[in-house]
Structure formats: structure tokens, C-alpha cells
C-alpha atoms as a PDB file:
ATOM      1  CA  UNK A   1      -6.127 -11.136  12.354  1.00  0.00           C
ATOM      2  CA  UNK A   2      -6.174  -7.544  13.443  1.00  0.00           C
ATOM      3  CA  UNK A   3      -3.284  -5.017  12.553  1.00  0.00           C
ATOM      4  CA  UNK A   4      -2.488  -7.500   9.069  1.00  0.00           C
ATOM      5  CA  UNK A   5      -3.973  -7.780   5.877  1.00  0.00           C
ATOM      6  CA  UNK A   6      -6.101 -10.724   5.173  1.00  0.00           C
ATOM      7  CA  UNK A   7      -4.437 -13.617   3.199  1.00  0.00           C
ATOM      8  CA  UNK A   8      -6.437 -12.771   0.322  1.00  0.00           C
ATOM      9  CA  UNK A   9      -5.754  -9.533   0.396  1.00  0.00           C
ATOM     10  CA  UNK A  10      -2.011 -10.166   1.131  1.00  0.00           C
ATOM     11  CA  UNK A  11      -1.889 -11.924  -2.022  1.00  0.00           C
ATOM     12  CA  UNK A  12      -3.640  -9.532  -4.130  1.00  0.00           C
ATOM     13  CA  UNK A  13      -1.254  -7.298  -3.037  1.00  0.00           C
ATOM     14  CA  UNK A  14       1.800  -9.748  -3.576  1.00  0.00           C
ATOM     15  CA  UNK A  15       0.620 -10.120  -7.487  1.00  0.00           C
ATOM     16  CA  UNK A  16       0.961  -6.005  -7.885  1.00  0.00           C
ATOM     17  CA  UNK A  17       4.706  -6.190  -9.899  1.00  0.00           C
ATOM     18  CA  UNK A  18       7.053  -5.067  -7.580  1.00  0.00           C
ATOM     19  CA  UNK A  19       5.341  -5.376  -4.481  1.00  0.00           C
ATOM     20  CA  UNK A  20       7.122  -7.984  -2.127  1.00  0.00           C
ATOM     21  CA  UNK A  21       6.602  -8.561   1.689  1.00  0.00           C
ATOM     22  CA  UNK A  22       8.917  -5.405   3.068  1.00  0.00           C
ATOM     23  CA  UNK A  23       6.288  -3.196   1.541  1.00  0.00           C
ATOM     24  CA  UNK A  24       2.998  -5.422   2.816  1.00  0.00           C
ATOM     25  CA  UNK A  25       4.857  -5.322   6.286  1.00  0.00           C
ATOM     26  CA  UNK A  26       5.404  -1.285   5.658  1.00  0.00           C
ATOM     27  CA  UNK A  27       1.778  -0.924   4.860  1.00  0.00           C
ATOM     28  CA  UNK A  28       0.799  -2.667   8.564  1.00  0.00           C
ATOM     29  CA  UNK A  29       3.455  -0.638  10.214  1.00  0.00           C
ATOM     30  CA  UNK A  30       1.946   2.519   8.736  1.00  0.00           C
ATOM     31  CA  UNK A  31      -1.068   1.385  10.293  1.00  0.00           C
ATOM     32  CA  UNK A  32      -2.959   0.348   7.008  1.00  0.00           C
ATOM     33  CA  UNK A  33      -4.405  -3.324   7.422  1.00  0.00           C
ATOM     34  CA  UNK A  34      -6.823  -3.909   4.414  1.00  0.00           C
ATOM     35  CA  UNK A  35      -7.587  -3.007   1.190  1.00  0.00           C
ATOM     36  CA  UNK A  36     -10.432  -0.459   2.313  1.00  0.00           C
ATOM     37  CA  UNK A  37      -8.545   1.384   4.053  1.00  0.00           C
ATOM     38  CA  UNK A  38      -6.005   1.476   1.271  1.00  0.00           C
ATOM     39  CA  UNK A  39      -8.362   2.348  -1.435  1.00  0.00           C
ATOM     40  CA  UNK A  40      -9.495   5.879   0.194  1.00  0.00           C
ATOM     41  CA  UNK A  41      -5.674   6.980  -0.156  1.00  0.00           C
ATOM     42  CA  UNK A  42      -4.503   9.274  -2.847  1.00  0.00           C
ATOM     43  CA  UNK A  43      -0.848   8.937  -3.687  1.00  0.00           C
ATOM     44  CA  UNK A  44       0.694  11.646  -2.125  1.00  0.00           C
ATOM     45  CA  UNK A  45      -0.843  10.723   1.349  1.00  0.00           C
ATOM     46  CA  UNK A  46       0.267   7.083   1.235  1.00  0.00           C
ATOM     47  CA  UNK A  47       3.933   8.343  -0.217  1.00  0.00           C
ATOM     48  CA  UNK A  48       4.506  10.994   2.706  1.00  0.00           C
ATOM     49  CA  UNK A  49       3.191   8.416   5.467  1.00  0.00           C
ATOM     50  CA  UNK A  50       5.291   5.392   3.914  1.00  0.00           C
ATOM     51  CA  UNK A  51       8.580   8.196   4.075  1.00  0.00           C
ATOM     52  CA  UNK A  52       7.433   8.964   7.542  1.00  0.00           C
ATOM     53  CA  UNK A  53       7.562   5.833   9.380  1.00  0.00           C
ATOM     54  CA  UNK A  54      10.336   4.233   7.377  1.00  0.00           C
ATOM     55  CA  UNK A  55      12.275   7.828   7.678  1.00  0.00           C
ATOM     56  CA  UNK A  56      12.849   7.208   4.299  1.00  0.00           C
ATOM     57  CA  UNK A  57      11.940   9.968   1.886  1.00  0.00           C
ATOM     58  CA  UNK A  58      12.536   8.445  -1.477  1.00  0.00           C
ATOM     59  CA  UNK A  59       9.036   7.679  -1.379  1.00  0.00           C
ATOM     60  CA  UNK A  60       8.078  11.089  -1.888  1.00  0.00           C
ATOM     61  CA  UNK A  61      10.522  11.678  -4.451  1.00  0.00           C
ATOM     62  CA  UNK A  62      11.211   8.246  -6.312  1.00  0.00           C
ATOM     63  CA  UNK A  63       9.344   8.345  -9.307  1.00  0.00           C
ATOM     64  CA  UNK A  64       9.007   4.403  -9.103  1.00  0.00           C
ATOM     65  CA  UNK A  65       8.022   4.363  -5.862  1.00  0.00           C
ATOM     66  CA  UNK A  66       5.062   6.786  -6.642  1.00  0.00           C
ATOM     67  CA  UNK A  67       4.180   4.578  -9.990  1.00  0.00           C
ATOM     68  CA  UNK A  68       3.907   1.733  -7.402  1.00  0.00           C
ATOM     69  CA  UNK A  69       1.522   3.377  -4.861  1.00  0.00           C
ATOM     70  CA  UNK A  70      -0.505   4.260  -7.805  1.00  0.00           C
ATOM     71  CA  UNK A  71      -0.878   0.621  -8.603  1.00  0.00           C
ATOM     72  CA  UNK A  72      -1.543  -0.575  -4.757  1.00  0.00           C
ATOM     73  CA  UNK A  73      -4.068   1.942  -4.648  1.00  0.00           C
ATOM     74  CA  UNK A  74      -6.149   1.039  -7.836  1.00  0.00           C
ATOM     75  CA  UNK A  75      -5.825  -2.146  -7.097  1.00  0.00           C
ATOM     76  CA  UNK A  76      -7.451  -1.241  -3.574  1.00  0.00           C
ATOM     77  CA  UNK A  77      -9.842   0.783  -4.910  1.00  0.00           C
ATOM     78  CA  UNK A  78     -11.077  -2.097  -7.853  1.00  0.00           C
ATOM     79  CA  UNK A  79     -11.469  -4.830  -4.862  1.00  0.00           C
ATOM     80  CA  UNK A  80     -13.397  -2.590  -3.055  1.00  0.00           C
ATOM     81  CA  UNK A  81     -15.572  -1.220  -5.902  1.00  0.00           C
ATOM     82  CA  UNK A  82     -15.922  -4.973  -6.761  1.00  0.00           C
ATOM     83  CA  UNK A  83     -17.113  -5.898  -2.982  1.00  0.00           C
END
């Protein structure tokens, strides 16, 4: 389905610890819809545009949250090394 994340990549992402369905649903609304287009993020890219459309800037600042985009992303970038 355009605009969402496979279901096997939906679950990949789901098994990342601390990754529930508000961020997926963040991820589509940021316009990212797969785990391609994920991987060629670095962290402070995917930080500023998750604190720009949820007007939110803890991600930019939030230690956690930036130890958590580093995890979505090598997990991103493993899958697609792996395809």
C-alpha cells in the first residue's frame, strides 16, 4: 500500500525496543514509507524532520530519542544491505 510501510517491514520496525505504532505512524507522516528510504538517513536528518512535523523538538534534543533513530536506521540500513 502506498504512503505505509509494508507489514514486514512494519514489524521489523515494531521489534526495534521502544518503537511502538505512534512512531511507525510518525515515520509515514514524515513522508518515509519503507525501510530504503529510511536507511539513507543519518540521525540528525531523521531527528530534525520527526521535530518538524510533530512540532515537537525533543527529538533533536532527547538523548533517547536520538539512541532510538540510531537503531531504526541500522536496522534500515541491515535490511537493505541484506536485500
Amino acid at each position: 500500500m502506498p504512503g505505509r510501510f509494508s507489514a514486514p517491514e512494519h514489524a521489523l520496525l515494531r521489534s526495534v525496543p521502544g518503537v511502538g505504532e505512534g512512531l511507525v505512524l510518525r515515520l509515514e507522516r514524515c513522508g518515509i514509507h519503507s525501510l530504503a528510504e529510511l536507511a539513507r538517513f543519518d540521525t540528525v536528518a531523521l531527528t530534525a524532520r520527526l521535530a518538524l512535523a510533530n512540532c515537537s523538538h525533543c527529538w533533536e534534543t532527547s538523548p533517547k530519542a536520538r539512541r532510538l533513530a540510531n537503531a531504526i536506521i541500522g536496522l534500515a540500513q541491515r535490511h537493505a544491505a541484506a536485500t
